[in-house]
PDB file of N, CA and C in Angstrom:
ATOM      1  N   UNK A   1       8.075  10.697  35.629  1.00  0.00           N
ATOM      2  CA  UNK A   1       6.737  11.225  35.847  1.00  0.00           C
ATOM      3  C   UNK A   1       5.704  10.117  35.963  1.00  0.00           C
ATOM      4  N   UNK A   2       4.458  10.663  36.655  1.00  0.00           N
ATOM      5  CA  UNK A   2       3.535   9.646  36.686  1.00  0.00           C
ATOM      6  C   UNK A   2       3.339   8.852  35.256  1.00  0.00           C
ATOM      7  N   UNK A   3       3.240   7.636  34.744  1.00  0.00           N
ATOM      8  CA  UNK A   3       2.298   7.281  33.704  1.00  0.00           C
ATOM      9  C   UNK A   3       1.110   8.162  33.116  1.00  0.00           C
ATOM     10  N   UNK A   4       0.448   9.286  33.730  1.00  0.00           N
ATOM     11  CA  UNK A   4      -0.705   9.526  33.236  1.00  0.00           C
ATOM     12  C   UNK A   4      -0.412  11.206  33.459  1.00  0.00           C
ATOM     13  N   UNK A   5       0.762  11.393  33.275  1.00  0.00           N
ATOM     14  CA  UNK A   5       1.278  12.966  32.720  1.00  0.00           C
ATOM     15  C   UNK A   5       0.695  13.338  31.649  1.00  0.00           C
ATOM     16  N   UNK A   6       0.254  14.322  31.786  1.00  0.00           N
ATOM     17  CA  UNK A   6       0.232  15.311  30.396  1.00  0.00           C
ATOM     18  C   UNK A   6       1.131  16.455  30.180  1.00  0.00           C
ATOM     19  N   UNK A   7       1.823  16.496  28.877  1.00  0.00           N
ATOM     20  CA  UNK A   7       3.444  17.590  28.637  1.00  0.00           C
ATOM     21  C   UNK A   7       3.076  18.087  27.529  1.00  0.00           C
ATOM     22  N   UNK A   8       3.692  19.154  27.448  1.00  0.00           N
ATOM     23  CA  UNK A   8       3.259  20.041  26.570  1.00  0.00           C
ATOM     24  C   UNK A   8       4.244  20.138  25.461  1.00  0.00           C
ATOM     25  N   UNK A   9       4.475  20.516  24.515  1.00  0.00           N
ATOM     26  CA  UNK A   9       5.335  20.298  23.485  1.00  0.00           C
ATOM     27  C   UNK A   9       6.452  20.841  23.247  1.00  0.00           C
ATOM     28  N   UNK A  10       6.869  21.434  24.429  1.00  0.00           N
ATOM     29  CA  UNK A  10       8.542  21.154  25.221  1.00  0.00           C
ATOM     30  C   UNK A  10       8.406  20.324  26.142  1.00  0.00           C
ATOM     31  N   UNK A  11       7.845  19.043  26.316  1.00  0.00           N
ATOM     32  CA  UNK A  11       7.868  18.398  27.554  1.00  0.00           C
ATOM     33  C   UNK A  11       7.848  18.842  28.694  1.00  0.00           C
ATOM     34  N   UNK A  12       7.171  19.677  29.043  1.00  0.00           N
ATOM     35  CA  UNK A  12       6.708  19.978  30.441  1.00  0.00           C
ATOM     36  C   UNK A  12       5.567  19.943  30.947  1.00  0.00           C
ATOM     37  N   UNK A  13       6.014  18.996  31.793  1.00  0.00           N
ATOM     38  CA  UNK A  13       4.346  18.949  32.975  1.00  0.00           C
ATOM     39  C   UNK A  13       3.179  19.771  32.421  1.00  0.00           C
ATOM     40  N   UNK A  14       2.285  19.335  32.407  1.00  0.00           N
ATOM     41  CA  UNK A  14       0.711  20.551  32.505  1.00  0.00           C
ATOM     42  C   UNK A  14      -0.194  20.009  33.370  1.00  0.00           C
ATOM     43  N   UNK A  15      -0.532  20.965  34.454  1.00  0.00           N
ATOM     44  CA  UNK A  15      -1.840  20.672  35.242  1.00  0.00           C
ATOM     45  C   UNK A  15      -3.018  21.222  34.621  1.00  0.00           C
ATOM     46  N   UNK A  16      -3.979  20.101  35.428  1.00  0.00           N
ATOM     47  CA  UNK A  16      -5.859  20.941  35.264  1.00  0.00           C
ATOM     48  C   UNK A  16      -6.206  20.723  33.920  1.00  0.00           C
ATOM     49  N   UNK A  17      -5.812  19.585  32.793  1.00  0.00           N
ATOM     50  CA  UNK A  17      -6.318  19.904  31.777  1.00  0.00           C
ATOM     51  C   UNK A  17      -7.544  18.486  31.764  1.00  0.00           C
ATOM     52  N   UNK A  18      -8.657  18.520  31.163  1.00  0.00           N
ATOM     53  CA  UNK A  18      -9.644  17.701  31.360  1.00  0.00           C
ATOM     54  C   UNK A  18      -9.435  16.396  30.685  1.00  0.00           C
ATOM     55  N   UNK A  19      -8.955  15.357  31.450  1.00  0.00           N
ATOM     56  CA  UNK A  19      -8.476  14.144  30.832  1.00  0.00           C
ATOM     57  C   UNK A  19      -8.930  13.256  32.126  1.00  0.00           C
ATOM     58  N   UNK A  20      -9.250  11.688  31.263  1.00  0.00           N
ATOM     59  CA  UNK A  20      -9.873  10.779  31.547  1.00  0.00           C
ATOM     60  C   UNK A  20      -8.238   9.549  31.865  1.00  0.00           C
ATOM     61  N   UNK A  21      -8.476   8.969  32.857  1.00  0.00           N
ATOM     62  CA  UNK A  21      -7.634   7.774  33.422  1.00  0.00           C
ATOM     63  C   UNK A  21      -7.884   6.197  32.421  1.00  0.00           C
ATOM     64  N   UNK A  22      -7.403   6.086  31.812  1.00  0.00           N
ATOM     65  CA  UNK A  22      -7.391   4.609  30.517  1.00  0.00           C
ATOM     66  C   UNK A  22      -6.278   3.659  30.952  1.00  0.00           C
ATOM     67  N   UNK A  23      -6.790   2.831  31.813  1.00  0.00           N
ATOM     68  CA  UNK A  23      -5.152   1.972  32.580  1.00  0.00           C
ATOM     69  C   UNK A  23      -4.213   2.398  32.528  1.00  0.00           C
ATOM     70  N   UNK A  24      -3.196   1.618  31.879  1.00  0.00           N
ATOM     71  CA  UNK A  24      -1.744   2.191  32.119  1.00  0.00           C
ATOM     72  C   UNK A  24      -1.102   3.346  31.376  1.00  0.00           C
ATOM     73  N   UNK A  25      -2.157   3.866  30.248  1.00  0.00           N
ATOM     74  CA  UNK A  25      -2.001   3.839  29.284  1.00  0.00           C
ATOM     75  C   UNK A  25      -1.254   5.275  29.581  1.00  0.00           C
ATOM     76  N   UNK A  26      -0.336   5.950  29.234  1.00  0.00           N
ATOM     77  CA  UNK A  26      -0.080   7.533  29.045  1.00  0.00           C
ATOM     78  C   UNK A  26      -0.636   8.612  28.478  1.00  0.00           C
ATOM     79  N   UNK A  27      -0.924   9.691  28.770  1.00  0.00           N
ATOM     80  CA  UNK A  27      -1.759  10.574  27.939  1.00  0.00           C
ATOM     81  C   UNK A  27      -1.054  12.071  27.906  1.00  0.00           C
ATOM     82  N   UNK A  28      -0.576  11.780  26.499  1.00  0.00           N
ATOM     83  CA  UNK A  28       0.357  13.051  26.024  1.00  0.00           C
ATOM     84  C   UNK A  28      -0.152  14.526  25.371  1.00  0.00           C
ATOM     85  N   UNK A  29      -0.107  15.193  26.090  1.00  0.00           N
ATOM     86  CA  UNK A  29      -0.634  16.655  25.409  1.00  0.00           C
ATOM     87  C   UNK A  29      -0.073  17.086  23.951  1.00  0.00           C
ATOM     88  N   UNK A  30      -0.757  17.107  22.852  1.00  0.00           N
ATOM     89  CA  UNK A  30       0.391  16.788  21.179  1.00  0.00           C
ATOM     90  C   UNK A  30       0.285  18.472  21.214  1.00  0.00           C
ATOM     91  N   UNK A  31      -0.543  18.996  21.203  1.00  0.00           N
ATOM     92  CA  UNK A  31      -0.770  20.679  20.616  1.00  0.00           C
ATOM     93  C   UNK A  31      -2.049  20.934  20.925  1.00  0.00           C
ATOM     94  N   UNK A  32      -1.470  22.474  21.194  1.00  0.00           N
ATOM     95  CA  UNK A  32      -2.559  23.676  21.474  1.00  0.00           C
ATOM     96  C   UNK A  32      -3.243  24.018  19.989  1.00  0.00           C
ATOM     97  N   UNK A  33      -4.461  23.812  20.248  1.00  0.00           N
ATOM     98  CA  UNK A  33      -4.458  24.756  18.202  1.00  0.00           C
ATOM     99  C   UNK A  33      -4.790  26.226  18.357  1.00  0.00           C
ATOM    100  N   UNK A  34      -4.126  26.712  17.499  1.00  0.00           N
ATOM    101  CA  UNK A  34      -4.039  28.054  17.601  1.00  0.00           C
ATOM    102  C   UNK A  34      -4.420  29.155  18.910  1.00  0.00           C
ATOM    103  N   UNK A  35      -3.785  28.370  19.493  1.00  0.00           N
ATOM    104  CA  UNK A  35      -3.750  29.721  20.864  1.00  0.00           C
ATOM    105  C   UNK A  35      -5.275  29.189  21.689  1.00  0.00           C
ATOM    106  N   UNK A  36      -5.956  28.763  21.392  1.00  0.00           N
ATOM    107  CA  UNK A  36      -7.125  28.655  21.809  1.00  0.00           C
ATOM    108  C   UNK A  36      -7.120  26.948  22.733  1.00  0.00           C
ATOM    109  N   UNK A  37      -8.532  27.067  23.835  1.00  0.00           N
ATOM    110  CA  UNK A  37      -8.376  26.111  24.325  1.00  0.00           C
ATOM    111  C   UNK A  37      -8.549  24.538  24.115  1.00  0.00           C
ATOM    112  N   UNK A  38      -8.953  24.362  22.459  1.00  0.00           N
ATOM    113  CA  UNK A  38      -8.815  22.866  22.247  1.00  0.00           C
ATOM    114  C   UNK A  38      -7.564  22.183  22.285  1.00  0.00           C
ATOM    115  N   UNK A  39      -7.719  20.961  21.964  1.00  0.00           N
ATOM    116  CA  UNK A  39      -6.438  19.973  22.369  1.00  0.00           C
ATOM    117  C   UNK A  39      -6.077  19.120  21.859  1.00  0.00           C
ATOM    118  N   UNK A  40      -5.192  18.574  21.790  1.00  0.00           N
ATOM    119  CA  UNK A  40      -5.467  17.523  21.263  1.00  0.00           C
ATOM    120  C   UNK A  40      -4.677  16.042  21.693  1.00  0.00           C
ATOM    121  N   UNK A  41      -5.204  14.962  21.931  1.00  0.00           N
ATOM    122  CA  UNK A  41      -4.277  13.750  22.735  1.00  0.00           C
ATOM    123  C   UNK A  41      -3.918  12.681  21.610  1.00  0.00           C
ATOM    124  N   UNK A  42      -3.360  11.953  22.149  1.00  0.00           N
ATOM    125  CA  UNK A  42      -2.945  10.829  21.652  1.00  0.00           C
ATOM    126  C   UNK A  42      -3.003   9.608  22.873  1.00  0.00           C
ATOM    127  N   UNK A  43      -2.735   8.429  22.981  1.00  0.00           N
ATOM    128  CA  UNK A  43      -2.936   7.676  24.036  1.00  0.00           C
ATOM    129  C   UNK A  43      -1.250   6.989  23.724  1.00  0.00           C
ATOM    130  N   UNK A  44      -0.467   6.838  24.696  1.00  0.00           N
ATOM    131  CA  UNK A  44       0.302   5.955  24.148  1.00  0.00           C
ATOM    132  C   UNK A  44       0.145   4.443  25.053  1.00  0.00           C
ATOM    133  N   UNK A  45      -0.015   3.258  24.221  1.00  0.00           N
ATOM    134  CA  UNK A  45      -0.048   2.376  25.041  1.00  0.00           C
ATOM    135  C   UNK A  45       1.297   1.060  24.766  1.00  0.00           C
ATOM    136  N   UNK A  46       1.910   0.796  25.893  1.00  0.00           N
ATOM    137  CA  UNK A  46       2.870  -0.421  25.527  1.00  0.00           C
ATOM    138  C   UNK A  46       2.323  -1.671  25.840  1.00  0.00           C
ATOM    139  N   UNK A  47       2.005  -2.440  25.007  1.00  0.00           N
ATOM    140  CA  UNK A  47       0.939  -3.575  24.550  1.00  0.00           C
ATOM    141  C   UNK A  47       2.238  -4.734  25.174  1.00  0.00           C
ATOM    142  N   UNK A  48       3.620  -4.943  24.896  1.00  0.00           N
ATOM    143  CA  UNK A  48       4.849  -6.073  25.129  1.00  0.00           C
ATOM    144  C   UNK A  48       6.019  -5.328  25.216  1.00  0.00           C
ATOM    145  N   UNK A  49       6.610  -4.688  26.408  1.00  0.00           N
ATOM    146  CA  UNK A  49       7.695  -4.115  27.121  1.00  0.00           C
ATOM    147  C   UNK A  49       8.842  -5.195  26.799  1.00  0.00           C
ATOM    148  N   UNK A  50      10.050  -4.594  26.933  1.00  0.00           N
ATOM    149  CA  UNK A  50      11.055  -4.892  26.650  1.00  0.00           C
ATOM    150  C   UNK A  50      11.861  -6.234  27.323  1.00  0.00           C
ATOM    151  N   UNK A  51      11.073  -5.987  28.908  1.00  0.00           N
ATOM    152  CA  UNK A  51      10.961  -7.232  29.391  1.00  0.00           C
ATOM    153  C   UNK A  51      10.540  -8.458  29.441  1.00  0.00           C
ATOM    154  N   UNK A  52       9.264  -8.172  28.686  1.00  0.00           N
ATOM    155  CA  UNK A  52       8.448  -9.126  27.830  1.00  0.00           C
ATOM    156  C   UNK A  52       9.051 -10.016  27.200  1.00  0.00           C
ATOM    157  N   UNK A  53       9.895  -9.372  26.298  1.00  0.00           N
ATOM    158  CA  UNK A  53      10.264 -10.199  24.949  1.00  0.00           C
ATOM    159  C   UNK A  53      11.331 -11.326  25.176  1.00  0.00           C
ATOM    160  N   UNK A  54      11.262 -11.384  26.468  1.00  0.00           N
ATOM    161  CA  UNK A  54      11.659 -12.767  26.845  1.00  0.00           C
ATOM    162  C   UNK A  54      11.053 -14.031  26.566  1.00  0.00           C
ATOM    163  N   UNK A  55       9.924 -13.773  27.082  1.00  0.00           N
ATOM    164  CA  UNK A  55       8.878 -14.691  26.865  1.00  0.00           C
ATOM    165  C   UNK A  55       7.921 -14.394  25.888  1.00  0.00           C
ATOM    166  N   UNK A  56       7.940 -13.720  24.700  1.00  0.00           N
ATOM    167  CA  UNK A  56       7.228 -13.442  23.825  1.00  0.00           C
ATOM    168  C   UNK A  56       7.741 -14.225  22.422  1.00  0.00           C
ATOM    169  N   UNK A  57       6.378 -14.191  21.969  1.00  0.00           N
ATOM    170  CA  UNK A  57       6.666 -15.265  20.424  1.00  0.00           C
ATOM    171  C   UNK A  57       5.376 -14.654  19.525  1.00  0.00           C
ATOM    172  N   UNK A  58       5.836 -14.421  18.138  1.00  0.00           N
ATOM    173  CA  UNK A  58       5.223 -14.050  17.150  1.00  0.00           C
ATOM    174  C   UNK A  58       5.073 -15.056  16.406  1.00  0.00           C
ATOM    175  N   UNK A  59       3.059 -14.967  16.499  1.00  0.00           N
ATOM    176  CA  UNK A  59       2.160 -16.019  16.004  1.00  0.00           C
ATOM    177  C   UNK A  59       2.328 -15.673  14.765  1.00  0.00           C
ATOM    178  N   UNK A  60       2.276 -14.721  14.063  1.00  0.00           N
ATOM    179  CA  UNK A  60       1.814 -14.223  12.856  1.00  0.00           C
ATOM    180  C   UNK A  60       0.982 -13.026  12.899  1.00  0.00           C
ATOM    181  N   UNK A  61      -0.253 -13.439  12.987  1.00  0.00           N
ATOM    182  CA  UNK A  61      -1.353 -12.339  13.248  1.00  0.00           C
ATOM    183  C   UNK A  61      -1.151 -11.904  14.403  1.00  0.00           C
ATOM    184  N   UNK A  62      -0.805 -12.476  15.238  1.00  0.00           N
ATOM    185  CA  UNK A  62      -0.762 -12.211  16.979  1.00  0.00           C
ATOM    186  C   UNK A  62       0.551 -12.342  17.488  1.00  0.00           C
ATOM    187  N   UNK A  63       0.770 -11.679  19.045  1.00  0.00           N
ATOM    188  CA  UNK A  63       1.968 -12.041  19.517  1.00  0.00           C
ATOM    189  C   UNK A  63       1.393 -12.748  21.018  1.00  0.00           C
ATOM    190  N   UNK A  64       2.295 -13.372  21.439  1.00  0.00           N
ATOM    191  CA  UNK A  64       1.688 -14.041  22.884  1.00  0.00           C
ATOM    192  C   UNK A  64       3.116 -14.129  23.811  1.00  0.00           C
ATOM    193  N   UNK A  65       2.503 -13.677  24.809  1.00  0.00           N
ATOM    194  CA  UNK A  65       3.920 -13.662  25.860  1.00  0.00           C
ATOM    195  C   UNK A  65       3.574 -14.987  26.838  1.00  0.00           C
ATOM    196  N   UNK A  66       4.430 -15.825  27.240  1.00  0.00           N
ATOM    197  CA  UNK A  66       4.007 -16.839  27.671  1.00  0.00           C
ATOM    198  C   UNK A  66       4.992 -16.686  29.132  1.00  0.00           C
ATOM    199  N   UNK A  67       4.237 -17.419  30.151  1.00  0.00           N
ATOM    200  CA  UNK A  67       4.638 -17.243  30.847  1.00  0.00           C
ATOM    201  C   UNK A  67       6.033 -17.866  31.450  1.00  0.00           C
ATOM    202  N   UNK A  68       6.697 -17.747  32.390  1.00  0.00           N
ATOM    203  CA  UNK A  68       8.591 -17.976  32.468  1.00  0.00           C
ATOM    204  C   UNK A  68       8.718 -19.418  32.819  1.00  0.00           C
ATOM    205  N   UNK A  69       7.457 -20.222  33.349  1.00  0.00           N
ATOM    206  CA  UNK A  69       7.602 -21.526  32.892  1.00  0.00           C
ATOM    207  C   UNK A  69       6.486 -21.906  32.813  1.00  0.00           C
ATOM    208  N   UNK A  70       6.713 -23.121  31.671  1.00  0.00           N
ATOM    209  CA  UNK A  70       5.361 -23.495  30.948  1.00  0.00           C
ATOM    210  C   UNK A  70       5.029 -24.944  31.486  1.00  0.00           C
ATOM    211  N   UNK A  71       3.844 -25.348  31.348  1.00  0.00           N
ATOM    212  CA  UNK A  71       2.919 -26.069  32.056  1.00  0.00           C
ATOM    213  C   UNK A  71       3.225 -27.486  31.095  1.00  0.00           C
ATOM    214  N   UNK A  72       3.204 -26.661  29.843  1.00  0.00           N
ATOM    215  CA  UNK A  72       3.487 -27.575  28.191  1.00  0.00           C
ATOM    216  C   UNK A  72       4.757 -27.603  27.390  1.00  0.00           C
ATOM    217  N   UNK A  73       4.833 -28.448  26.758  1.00  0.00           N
ATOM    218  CA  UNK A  73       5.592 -28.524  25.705  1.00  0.00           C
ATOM    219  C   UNK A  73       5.938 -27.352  25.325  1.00  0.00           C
ATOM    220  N   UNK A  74       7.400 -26.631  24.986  1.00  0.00           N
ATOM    221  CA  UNK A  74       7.300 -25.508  24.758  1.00  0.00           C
ATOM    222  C   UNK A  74       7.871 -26.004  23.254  1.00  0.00           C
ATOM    223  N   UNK A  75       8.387 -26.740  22.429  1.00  0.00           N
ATOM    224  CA  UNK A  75       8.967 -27.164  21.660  1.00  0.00           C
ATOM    225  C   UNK A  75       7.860 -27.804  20.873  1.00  0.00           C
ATOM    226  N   UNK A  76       6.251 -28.212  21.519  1.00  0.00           N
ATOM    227  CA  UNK A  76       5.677 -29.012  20.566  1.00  0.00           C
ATOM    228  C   UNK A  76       4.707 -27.577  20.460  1.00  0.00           C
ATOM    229  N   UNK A  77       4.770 -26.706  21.017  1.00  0.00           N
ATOM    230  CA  UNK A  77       3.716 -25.282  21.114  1.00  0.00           C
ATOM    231  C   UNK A  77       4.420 -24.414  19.675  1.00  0.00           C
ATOM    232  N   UNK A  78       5.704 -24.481  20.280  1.00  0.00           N
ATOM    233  CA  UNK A  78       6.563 -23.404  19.069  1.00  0.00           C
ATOM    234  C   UNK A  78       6.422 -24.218  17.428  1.00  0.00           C
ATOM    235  N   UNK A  79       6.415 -25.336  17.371  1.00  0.00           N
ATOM    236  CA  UNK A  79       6.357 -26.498  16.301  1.00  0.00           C
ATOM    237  C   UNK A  79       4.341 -26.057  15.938  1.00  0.00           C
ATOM    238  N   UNK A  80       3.660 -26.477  16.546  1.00  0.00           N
ATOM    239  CA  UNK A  80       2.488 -26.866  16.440  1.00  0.00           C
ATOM    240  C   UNK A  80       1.731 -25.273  15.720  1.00  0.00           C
ATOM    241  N   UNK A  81       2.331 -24.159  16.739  1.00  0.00           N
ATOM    242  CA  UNK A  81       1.819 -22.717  15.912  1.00  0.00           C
ATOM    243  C   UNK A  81       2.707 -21.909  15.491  1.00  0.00           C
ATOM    244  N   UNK A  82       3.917 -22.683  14.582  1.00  0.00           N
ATOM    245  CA  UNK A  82       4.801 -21.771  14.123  1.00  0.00           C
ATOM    246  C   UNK A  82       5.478 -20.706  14.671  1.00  0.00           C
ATOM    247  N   UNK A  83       5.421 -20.995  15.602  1.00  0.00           N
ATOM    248  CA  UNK A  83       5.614 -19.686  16.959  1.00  0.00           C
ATOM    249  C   UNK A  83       7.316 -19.674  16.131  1.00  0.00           C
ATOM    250  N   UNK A  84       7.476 -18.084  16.532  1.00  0.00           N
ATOM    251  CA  UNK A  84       8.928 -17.190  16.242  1.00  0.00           C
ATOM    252  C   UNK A  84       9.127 -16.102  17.456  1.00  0.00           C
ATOM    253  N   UNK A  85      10.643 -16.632  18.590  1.00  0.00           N
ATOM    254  CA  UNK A  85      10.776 -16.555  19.278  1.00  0.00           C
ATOM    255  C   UNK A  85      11.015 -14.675  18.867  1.00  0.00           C
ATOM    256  N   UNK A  86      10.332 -13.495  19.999  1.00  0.00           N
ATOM    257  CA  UNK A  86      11.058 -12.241  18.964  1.00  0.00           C
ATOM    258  C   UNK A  86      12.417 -11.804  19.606  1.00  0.00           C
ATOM    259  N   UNK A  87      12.890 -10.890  18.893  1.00  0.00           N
ATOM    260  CA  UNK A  87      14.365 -10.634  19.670  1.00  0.00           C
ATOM    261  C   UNK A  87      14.249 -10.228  21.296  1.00  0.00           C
ATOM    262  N   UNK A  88      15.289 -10.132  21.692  1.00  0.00           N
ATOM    263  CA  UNK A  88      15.644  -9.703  22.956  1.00  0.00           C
ATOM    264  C   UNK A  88      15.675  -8.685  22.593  1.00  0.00           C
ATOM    265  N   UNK A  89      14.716  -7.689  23.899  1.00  0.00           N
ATOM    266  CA  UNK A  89      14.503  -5.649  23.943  1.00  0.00           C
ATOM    267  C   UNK A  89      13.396  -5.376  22.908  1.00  0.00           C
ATOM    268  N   UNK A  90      12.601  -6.301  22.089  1.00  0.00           N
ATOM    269  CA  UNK A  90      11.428  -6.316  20.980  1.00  0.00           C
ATOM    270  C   UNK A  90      10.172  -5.580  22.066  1.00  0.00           C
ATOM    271  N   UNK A  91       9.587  -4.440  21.524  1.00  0.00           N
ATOM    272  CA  UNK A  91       8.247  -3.992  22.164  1.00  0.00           C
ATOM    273  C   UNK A  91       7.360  -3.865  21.379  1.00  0.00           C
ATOM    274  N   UNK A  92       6.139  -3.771  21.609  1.00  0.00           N
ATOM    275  CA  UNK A  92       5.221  -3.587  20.788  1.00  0.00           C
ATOM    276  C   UNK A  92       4.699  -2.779  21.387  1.00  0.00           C
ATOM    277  N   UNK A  93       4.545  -0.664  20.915  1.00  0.00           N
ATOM    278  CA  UNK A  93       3.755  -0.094  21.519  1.00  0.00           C
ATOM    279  C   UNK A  93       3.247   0.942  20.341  1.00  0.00           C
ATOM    280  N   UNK A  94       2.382   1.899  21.274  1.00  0.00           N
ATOM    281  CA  UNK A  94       1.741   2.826  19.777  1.00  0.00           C
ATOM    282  C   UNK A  94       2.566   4.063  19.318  1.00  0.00           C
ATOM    283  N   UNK A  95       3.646   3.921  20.141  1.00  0.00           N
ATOM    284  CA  UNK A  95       4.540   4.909  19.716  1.00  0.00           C
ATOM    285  C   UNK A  95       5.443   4.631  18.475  1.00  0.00           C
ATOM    286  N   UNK A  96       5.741   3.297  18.022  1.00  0.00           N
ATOM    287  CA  UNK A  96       6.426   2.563  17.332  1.00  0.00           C
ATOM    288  C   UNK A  96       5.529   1.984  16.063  1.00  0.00           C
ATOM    289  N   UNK A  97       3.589   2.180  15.834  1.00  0.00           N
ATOM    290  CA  UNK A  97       2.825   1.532  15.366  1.00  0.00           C
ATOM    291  C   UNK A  97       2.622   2.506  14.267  1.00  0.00           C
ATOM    292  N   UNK A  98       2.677   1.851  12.823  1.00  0.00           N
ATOM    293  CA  UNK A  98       2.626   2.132  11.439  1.00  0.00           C
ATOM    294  C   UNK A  98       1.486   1.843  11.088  1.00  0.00           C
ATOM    295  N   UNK A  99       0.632   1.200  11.881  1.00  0.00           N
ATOM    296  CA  UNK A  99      -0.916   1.146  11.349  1.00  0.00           C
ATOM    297  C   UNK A  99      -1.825   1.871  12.290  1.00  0.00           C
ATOM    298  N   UNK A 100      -2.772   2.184  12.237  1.00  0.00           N
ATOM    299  CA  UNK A 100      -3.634   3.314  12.607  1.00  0.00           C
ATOM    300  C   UNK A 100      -4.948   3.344  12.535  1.00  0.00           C
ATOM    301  N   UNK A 101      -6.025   3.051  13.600  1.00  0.00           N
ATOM    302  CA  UNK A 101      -7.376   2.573  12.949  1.00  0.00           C
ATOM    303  C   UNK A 101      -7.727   4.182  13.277  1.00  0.00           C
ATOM    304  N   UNK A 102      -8.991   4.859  11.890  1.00  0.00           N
ATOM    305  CA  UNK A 102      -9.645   5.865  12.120  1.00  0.00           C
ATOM    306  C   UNK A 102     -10.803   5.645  12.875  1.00  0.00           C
ATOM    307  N   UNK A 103     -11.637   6.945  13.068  1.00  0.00           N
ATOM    308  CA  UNK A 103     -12.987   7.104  13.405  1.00  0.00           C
ATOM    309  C   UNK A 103     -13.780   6.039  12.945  1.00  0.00           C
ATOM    310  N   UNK A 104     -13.805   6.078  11.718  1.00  0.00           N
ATOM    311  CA  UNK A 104     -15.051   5.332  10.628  1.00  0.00           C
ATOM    312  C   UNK A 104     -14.407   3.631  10.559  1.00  0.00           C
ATOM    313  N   UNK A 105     -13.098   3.309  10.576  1.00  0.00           N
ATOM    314  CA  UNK A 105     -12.695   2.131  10.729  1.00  0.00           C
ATOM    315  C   UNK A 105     -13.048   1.614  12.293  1.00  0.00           C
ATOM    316  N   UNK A 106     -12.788   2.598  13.506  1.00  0.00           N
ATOM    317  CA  UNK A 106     -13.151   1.965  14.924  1.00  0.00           C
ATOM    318  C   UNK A 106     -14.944   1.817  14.708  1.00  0.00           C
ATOM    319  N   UNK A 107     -15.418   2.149  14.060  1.00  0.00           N
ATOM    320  CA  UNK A 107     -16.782   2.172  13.815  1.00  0.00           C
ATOM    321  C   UNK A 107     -17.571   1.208  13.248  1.00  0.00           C
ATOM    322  N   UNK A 108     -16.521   0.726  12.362  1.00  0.00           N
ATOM    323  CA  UNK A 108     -16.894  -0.535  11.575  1.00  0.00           C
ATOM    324  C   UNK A 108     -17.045  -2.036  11.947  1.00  0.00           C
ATOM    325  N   UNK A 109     -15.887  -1.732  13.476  1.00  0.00           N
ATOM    326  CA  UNK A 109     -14.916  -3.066  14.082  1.00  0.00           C
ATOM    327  C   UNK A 109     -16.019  -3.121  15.368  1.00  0.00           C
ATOM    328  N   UNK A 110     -16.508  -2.227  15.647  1.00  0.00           N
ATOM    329  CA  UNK A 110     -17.641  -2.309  17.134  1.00  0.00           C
ATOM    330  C   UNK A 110     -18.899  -2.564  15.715  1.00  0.00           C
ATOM    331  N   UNK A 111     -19.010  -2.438  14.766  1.00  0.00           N
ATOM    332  CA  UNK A 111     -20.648  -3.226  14.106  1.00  0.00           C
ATOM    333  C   UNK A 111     -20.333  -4.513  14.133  1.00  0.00           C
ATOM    334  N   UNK A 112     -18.801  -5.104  14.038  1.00  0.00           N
ATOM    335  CA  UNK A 112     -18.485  -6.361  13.637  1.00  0.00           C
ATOM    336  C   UNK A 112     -18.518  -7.265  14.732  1.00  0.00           C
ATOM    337  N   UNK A 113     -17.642  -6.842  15.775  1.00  0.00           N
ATOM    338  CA  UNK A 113     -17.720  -7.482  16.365  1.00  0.00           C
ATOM    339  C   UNK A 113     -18.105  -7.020  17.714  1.00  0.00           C
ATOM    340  N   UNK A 114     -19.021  -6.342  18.637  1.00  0.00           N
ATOM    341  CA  UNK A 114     -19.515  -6.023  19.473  1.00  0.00           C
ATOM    342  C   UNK A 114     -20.828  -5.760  19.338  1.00  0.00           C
ATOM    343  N   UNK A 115     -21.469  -4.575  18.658  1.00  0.00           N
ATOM    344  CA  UNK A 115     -23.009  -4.126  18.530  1.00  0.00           C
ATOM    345  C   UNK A 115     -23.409  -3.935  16.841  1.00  0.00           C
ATOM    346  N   UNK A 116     -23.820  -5.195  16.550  1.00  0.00           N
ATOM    347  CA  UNK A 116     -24.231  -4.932  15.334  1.00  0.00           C
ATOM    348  C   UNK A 116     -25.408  -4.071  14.555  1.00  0.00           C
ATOM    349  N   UNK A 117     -25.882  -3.451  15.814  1.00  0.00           N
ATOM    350  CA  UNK A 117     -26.919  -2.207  15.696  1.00  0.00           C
ATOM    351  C   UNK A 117     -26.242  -0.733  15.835  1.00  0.00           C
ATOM    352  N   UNK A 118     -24.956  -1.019  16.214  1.00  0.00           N
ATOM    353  CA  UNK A 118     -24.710   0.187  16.706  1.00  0.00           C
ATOM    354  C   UNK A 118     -24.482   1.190  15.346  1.00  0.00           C
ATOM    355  N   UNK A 119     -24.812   2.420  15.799  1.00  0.00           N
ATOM    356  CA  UNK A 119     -24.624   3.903  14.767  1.00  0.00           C
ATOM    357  C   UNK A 119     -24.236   4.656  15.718  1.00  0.00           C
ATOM    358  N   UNK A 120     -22.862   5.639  14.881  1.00  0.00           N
ATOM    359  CA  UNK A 120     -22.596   6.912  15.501  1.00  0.00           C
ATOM    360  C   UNK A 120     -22.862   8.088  14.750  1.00  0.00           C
TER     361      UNK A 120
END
């Protein structure tokens, strides 16, 4: 199916429902609530595909996929930021993600670091 399917909770297709295009990202129909027409989404996004993890290395805080040949030292890069090569087939997406920012936490992270005036 397209990337930007919406399925219903037997996995099937749904047309006409009012949803917005977010890059690559997928947008999964989770549940009807009670018979009525609200909705509810989730976004799923794959941040480092399976193909990736070729060229991917875990900073610590961060992961960085580097590209299939390097310009630099790849031995004084992996040395210099502790870089840890990740396995082969390793993804990083939100389907697989144990952490979870809320409302009031995405709220906190746009005062911090984007609009320090901002209120919702």
């Amino acid at each position: 199916p397209d990337p930007l399917t919406i399925f219903d909770s037997q996995f099937n297709p749904v047309s006409g429902l009012p949803v917005g295009q977010s890059g690559s990202a997928a947008i999964h129909y989770v549940a009807q609530n009670c018979g009525t027409a609200t909705y509810r989404y989730y976004v799923h996004e794959e941040m480092i595909t399976a193909s990736d993890s070729f060229y991917t290395y875990d900073l610590g805080k961060y992961y960085t996929i580097l590209p299939s040949v390097t310009r630099w030292n790849l031995d004084e890069f992996v040395k210099e930021l502790n870089a840890k090569k990740v396995q082969e087939g390793f993804t990083y997406n939100s389907g697989e993600n144990e952490e979870w920012e809320t409302v009031d936490s995405l709220r906190t992270l746009i005062k911090e670091h984007v609009d320090s005036t901002f209120e919702a």
